[in-house]
Protein backbone atom coordinates (compact mmCIF):
# COMPACT_ATOMS: atom_id res chain seq x y z
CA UNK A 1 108.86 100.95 115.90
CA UNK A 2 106.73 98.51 117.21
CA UNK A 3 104.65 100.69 119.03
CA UNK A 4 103.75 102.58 116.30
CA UNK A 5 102.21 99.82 114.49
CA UNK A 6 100.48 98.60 117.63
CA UNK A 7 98.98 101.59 118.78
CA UNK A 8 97.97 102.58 114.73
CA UNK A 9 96.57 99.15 114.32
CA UNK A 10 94.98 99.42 117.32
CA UNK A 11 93.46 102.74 116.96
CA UNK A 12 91.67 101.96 113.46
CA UNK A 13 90.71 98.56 113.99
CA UNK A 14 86.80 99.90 115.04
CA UNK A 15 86.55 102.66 112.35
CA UNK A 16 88.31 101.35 109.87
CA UNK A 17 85.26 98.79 108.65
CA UNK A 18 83.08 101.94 107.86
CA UNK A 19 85.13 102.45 104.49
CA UNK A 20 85.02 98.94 103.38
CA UNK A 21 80.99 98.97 103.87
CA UNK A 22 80.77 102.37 101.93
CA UNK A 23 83.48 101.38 99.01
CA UNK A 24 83.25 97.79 99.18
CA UNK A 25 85.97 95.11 100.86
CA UNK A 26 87.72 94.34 97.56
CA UNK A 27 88.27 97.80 96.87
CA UNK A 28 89.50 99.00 100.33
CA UNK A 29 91.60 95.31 100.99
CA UNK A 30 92.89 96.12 97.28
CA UNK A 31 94.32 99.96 98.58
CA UNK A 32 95.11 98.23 102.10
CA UNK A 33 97.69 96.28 99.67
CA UNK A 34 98.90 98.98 97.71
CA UNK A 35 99.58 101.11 101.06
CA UNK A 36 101.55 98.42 102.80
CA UNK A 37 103.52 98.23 99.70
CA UNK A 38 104.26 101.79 99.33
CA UNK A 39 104.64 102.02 102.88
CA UNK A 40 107.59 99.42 102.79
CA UNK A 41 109.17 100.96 100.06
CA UNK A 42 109.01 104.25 102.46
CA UNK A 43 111.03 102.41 105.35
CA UNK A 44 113.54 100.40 103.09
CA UNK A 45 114.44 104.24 102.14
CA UNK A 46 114.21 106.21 105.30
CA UNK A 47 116.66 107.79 106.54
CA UNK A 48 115.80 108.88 110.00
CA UNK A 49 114.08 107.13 113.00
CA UNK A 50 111.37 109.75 112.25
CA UNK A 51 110.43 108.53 108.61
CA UNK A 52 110.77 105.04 109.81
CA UNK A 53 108.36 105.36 112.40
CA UNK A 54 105.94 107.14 110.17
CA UNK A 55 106.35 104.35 107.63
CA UNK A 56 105.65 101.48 110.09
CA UNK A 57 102.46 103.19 111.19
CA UNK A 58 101.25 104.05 107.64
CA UNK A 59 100.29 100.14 106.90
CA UNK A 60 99.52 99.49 110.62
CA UNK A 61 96.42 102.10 109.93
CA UNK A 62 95.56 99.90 106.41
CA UNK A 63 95.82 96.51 108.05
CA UNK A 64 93.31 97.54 110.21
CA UNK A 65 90.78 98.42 108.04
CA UNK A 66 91.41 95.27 106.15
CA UNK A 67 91.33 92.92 109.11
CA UNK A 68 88.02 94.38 111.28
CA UNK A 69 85.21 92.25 111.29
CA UNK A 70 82.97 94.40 109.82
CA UNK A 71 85.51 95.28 106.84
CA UNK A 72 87.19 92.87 104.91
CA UNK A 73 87.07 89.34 105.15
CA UNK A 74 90.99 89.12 106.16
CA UNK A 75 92.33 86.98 108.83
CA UNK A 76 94.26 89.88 109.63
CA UNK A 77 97.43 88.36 108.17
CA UNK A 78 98.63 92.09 108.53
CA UNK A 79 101.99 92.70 110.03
């Protein structure tokens, strides 16, 4: 599980800052939020090792966009 969110974070940290310069940082950090919470919600109710994988790597691919330096303002608190 860990690896999922590592290599997802990892993978999106360069292009995730594109979005938050087209849309703005509030407004991508603001979805970034709502995906990590719908996310959890996703892995408190899986019920395989497949769905719980997929929902560690669905916030790892939001945190990144939230935390890359040219995106949001976020220390990256992600995680």
């Amino acid at each position: 599980m860990v690896n999922a969110y590592v290599l997802t974070f990892g993978g999106f940290l360069l292009p995730g800052g594109r979005p938050a310069d087209l849309l703005g940082r509030r407004r991508v950090f603001i979805s970034g939020l709502v995906v990590v919470a719908v996310a959890s919600l996703a892995a408190g109710f899986s019920e395989t090792e497949g769905q719980l994988i997929a929902a560690r790597a669905a916030p790892a691919a939001s945190c990144s966009a939230a935390s890359s330096p040219t995106g949001s303002a976020g220390s990256g608190s992600c995680g």
